[in-house]
C-alpha atoms as a PDB file:
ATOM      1  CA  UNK A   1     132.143 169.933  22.871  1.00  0.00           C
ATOM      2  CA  UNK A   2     128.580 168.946  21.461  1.00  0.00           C
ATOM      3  CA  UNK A   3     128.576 171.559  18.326  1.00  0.00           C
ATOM      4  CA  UNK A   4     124.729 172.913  18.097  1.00  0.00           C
ATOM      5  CA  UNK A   5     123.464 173.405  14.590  1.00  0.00           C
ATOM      6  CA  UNK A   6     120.201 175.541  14.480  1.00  0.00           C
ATOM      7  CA  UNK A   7     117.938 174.501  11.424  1.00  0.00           C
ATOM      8  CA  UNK A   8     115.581 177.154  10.503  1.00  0.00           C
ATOM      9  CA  UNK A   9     113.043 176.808   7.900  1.00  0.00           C
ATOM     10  CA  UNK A  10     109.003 176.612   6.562  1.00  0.00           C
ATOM     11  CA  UNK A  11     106.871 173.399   6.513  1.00  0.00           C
ATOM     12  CA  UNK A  12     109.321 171.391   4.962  1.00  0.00           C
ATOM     13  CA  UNK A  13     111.770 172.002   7.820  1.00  0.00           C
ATOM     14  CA  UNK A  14     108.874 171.457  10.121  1.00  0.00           C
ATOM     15  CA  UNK A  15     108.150 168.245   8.519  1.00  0.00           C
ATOM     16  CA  UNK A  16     104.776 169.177   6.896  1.00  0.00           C
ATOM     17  CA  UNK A  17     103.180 165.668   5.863  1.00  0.00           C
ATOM     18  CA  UNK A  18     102.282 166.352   1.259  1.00  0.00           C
ATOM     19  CA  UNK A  19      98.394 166.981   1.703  1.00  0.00           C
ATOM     20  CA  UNK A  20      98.054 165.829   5.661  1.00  0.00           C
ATOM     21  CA  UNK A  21      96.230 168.535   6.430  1.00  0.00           C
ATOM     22  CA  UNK A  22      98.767 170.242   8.706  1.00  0.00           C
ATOM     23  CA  UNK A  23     100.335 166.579  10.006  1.00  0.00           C
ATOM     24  CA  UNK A  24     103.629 166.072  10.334  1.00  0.00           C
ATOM     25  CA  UNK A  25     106.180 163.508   9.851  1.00  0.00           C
ATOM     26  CA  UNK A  26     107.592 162.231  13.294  1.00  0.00           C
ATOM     27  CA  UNK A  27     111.487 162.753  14.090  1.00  0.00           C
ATOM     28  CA  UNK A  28     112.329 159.371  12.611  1.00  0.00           C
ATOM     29  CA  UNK A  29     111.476 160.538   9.030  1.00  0.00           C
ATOM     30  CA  UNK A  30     111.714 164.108   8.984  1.00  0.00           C
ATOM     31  CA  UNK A  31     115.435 165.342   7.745  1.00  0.00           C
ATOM     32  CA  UNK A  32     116.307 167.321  11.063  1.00  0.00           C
ATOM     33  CA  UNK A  33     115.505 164.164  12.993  1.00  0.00           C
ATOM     34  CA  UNK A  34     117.313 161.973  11.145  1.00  0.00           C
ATOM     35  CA  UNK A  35     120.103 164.286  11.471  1.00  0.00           C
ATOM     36  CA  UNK A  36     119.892 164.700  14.795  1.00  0.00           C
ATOM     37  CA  UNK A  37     120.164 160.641  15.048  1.00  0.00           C
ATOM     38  CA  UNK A  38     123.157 160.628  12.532  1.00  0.00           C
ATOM     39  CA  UNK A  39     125.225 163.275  14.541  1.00  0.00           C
ATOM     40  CA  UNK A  40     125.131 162.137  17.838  1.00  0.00           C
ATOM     41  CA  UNK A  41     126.603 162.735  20.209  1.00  0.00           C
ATOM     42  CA  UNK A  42     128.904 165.052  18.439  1.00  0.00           C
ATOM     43  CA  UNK A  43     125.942 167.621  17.724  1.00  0.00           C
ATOM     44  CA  UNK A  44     122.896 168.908  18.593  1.00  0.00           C
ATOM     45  CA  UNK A  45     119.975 169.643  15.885  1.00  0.00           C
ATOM     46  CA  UNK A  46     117.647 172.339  16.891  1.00  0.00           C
ATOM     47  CA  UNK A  47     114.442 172.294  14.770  1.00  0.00           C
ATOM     48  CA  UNK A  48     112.758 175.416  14.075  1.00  0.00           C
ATOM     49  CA  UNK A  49     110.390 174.557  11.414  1.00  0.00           C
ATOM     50  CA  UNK A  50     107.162 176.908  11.058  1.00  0.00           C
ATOM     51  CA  UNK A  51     104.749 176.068   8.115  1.00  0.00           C
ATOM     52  CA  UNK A  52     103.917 179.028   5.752  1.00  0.00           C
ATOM     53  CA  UNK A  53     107.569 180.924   7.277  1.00  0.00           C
ATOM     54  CA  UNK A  54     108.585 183.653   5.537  1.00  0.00           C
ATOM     55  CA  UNK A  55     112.194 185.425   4.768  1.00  0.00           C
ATOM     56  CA  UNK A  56     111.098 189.482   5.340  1.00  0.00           C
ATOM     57  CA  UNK A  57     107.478 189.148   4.254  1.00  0.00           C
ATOM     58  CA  UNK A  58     104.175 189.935   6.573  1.00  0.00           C
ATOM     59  CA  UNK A  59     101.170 187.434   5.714  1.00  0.00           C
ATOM     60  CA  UNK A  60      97.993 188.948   5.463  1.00  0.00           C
ATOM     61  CA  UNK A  61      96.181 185.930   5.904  1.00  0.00           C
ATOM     62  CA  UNK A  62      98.661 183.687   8.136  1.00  0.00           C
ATOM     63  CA  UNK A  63      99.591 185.898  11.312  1.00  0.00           C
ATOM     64  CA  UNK A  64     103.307 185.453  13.122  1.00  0.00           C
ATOM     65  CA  UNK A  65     105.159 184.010   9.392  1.00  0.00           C
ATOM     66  CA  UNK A  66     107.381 186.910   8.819  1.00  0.00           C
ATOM     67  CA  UNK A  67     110.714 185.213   9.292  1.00  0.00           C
ATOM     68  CA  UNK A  68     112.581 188.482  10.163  1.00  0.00           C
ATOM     69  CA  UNK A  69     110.749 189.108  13.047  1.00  0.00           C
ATOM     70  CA  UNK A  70     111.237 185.479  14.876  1.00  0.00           C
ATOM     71  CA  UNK A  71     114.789 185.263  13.753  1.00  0.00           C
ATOM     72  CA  UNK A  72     116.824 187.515  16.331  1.00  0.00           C
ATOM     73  CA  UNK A  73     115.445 186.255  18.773  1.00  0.00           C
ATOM     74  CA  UNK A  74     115.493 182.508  17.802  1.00  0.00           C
ATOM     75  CA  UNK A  75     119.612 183.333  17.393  1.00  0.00           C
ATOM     76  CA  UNK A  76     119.760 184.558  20.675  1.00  0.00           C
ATOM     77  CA  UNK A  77     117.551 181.507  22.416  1.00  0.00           C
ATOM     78  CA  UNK A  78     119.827 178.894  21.075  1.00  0.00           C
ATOM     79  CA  UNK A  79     123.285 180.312  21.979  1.00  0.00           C
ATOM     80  CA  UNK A  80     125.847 179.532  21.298  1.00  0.00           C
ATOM     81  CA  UNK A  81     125.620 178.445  17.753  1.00  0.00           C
ATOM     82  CA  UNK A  82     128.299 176.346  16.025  1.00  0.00           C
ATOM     83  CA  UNK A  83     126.355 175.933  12.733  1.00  0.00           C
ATOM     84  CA  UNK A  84     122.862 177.764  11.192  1.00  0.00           C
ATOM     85  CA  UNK A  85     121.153 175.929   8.448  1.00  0.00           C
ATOM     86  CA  UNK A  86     119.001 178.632   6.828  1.00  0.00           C
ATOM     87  CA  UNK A  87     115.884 177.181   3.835  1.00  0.00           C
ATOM     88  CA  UNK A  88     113.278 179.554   3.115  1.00  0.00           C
ATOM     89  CA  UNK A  89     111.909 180.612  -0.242  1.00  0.00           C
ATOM     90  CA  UNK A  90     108.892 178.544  -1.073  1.00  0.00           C
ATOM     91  CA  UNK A  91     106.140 180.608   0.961  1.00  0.00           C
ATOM     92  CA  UNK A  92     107.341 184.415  -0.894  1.00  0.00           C
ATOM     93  CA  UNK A  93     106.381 182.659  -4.041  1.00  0.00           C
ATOM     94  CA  UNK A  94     102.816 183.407  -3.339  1.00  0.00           C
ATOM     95  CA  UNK A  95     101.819 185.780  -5.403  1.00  0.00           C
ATOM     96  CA  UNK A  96      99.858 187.668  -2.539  1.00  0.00           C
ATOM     97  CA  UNK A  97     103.509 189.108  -1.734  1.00  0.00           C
ATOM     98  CA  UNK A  98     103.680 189.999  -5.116  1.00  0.00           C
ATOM     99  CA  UNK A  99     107.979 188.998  -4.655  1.00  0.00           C
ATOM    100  CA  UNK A 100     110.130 188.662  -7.885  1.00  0.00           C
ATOM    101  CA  UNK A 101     112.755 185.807  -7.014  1.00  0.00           C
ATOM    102  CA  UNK A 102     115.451 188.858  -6.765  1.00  0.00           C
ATOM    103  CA  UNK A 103     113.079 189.802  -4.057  1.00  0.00           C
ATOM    104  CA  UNK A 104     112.719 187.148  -1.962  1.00  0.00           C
ATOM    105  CA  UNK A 105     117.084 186.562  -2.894  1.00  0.00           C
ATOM    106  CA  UNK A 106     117.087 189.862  -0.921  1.00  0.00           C
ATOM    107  CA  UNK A 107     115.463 188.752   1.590  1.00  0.00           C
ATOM    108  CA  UNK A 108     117.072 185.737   2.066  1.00  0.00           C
ATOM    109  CA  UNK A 109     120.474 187.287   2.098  1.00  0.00           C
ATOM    110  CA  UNK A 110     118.970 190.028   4.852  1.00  0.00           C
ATOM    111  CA  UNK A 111     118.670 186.894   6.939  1.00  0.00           C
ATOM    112  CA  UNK A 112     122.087 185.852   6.532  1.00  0.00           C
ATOM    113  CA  UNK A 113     123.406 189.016   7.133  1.00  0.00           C
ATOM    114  CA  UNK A 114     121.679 189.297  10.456  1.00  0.00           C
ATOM    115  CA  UNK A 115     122.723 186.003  11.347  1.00  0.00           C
ATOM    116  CA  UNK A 116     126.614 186.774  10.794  1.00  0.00           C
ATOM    117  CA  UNK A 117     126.413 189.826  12.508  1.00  0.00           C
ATOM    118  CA  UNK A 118     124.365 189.219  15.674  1.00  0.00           C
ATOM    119  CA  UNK A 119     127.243 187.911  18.369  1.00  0.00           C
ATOM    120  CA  UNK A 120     125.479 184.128  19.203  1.00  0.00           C
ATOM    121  CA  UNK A 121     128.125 181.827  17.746  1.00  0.00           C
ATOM    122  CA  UNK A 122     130.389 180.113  19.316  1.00  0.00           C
ATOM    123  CA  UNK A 123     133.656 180.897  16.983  1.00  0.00           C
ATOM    124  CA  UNK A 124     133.451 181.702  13.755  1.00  0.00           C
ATOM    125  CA  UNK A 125     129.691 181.680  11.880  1.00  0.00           C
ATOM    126  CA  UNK A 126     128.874 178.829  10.111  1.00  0.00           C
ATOM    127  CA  UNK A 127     125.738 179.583   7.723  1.00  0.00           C
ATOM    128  CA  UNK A 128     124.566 176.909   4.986  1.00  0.00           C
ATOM    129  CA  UNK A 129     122.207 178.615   2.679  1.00  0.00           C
ATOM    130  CA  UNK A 130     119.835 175.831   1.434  1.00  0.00           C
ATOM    131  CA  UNK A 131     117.478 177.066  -1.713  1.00  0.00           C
ATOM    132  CA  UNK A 132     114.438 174.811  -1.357  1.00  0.00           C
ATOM    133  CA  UNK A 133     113.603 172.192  -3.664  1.00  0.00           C
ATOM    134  CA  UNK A 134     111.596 173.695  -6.633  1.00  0.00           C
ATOM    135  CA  UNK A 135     107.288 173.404  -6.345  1.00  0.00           C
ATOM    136  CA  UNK A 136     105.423 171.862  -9.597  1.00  0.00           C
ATOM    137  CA  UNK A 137     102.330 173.639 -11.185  1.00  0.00           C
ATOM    138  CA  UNK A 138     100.117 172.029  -8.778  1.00  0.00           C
ATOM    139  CA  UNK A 139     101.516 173.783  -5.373  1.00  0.00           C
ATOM    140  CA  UNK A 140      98.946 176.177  -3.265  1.00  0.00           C
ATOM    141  CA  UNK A 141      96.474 175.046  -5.601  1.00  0.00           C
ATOM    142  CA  UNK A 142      94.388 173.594  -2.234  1.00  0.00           C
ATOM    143  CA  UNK A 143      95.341 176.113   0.371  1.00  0.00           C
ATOM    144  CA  UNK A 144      95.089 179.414  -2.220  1.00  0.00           C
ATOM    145  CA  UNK A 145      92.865 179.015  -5.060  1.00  0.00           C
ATOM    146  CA  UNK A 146      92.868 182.254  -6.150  1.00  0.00           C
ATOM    147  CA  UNK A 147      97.082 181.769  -7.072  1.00  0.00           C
ATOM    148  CA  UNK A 148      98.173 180.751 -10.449  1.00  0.00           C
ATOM    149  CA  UNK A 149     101.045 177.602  -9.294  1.00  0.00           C
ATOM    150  CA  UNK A 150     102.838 177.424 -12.463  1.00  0.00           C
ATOM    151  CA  UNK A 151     103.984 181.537 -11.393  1.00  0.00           C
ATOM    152  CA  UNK A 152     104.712 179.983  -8.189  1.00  0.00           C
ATOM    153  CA  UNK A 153     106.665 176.901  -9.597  1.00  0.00           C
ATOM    154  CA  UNK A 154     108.258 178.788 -11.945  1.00  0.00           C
ATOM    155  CA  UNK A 155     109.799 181.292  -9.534  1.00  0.00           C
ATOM    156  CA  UNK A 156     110.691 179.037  -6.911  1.00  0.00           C
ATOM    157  CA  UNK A 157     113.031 177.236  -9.949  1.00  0.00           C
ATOM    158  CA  UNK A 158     114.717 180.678 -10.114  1.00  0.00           C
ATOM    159  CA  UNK A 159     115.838 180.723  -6.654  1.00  0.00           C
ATOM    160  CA  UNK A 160     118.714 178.614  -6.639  1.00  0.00           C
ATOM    161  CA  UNK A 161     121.152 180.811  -8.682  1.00  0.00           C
ATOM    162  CA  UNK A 162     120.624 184.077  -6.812  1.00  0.00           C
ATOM    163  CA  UNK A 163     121.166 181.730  -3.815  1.00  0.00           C
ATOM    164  CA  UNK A 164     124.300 180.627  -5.046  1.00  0.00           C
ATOM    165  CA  UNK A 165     125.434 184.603  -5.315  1.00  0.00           C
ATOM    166  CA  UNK A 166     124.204 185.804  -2.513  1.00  0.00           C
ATOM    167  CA  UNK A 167     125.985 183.067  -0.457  1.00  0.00           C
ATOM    168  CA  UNK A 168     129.367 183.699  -2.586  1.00  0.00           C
ATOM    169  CA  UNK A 169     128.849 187.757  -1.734  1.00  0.00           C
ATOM    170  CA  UNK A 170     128.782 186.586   2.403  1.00  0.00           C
ATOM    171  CA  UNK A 171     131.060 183.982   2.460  1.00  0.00           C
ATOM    172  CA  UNK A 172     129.142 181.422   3.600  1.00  0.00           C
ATOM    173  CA  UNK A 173     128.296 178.027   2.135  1.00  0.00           C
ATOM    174  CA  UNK A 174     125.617 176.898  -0.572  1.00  0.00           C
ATOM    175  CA  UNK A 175     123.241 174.190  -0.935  1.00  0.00           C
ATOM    176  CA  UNK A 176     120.818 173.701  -3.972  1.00  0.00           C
ATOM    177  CA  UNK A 177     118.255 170.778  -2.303  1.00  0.00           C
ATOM    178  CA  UNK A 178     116.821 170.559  -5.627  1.00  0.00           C
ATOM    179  CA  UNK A 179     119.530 168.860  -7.274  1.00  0.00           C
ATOM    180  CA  UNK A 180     118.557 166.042  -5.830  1.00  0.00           C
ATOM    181  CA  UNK A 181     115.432 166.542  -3.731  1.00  0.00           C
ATOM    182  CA  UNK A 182     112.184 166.607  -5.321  1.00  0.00           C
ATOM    183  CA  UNK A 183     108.779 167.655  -3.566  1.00  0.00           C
ATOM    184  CA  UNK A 184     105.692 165.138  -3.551  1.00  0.00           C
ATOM    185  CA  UNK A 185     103.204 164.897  -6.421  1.00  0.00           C
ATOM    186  CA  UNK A 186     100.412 164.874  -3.431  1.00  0.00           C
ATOM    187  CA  UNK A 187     100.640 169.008  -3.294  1.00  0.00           C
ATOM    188  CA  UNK A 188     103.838 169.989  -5.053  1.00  0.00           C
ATOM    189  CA  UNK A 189     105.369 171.663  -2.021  1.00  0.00           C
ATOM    190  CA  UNK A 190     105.952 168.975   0.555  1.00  0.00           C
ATOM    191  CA  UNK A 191     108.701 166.687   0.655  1.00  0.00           C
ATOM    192  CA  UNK A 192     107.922 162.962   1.339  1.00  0.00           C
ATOM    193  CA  UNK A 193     109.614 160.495   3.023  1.00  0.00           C
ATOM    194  CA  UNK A 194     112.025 159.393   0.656  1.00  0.00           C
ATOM    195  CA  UNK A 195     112.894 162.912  -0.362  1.00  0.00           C
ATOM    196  CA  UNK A 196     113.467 163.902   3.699  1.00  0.00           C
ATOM    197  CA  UNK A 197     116.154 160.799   3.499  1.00  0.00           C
ATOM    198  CA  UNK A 198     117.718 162.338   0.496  1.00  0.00           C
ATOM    199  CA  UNK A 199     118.081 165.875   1.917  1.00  0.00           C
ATOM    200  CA  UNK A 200     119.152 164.745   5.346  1.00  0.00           C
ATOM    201  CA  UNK A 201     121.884 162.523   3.606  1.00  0.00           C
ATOM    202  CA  UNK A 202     122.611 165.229   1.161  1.00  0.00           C
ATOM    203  CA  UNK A 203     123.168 167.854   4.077  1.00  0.00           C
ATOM    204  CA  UNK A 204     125.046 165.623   6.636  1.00  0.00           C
ATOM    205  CA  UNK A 205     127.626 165.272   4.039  1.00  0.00           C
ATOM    206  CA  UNK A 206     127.700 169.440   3.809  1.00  0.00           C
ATOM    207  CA  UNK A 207     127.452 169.624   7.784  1.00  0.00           C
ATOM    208  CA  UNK A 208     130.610 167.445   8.209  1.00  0.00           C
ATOM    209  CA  UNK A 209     132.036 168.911   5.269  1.00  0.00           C
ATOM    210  CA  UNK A 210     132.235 172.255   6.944  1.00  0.00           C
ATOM    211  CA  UNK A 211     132.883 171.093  10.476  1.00  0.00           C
ATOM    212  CA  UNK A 212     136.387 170.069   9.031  1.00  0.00           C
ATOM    213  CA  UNK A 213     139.517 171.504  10.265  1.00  0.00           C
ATOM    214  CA  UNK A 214     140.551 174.433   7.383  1.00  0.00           C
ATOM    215  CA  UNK A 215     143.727 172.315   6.746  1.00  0.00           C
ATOM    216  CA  UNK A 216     141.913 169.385   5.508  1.00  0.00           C
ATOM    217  CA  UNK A 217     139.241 171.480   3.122  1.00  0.00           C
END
């Protein structure tokens, strides 16, 4: 059976091209389609990438980027799932949500919480909780003057950890990207294309990792 692996995530799931002014990468560079090439036939990628996505938080300025409120139904569109790969983060950094990085950890996990509970999988859940690569100084500085980006970077660097505990309190598996992804120097938010190869190689490896029977873990 073709195991289907939902990927849901911001602009950097979506593909977001560093400064392209809303371009974005085509399936042969972004990470979800080179996954989707790698892991044929055996699985099926489902990209649901949305630039300026949210975990919990409403947008003032961007309408329909609460997270949250897409994500039941997204789950329930794309049954069954074998697999959910879950990156969000960098967009509650904005300081118009005024989110600590416990916040937006909280928010996260609310996600994952709803995602183990809501009956779309097709055995057990599988949820890898990816914390985003880290922004630089220089992120939002084009599309939000009016926010500081060294807050922004520096609270986007705090993620990972709380990621790490919130995905040991449900069970499910981890993923720092920024251990070895790095965003561009364009816009320090965006990924570019050698950084998409990285975190597509880096999460195959997890994907096939966790798709192994329990007796060979």
């Amino acid at each position: 059976m073709v195991k289907r692996i939902l990927c849901f995530g911001d602009s950097n799931t979506y593909g977001y091209i560093p400064g392209g002014n809303g371009r974005r990468y085509g399936p042969d560079v972004r990470w979800t389609g080179l996954l989707s090439a790698w892991l044929k036939p055996e699985c099926l990628i489902i990209e649901e990438g949305l630039p300026g996505r949210t975990t919990v938080f409403e947008d003032p300025i961007l309408p329909g980027r609460k997270g949250s409120d897409y994500f039941y139904p997204c789950l329930w569109s794309h049954a069954p799932l074998d697999m959910l790969l879950l990156m969000l983060g960098t967009n509650d950094c904005k300081m118009r949500f005024g989110a600590s990085a416990k916040n937006i950890a909280s928010g996260m996990e609310a996600l994952v919480r709803m995602a183990i509970s809501t009956p779309v999988w097709a055995a057990t859940p599988k949820v890898l909780l990816i914390s985003p690569p880290p922004m630089t100084p220089k992120c939002f500085d084009k599309t939000s003057g009016e926010e500081p980006g060294s807050i922004c970077s520096e609270k986007s660097c705090q993620l990972a950890p709380l990621y790490e505990k919130a995905a040991e309190r449900l069970g499910c598996a981890f993923l720092d990207a920024g251990v070895k992804v790095q965003v561009s120097g364009i816009d320090g938010t965006h990924m570019d294309e050698i950084a998409h190869f990285t975190m597509a190689t880096a999460v195959m490896s997890r994907i096939r990792q966790l798709f192994q029977p329990e007796k060979e873990k």
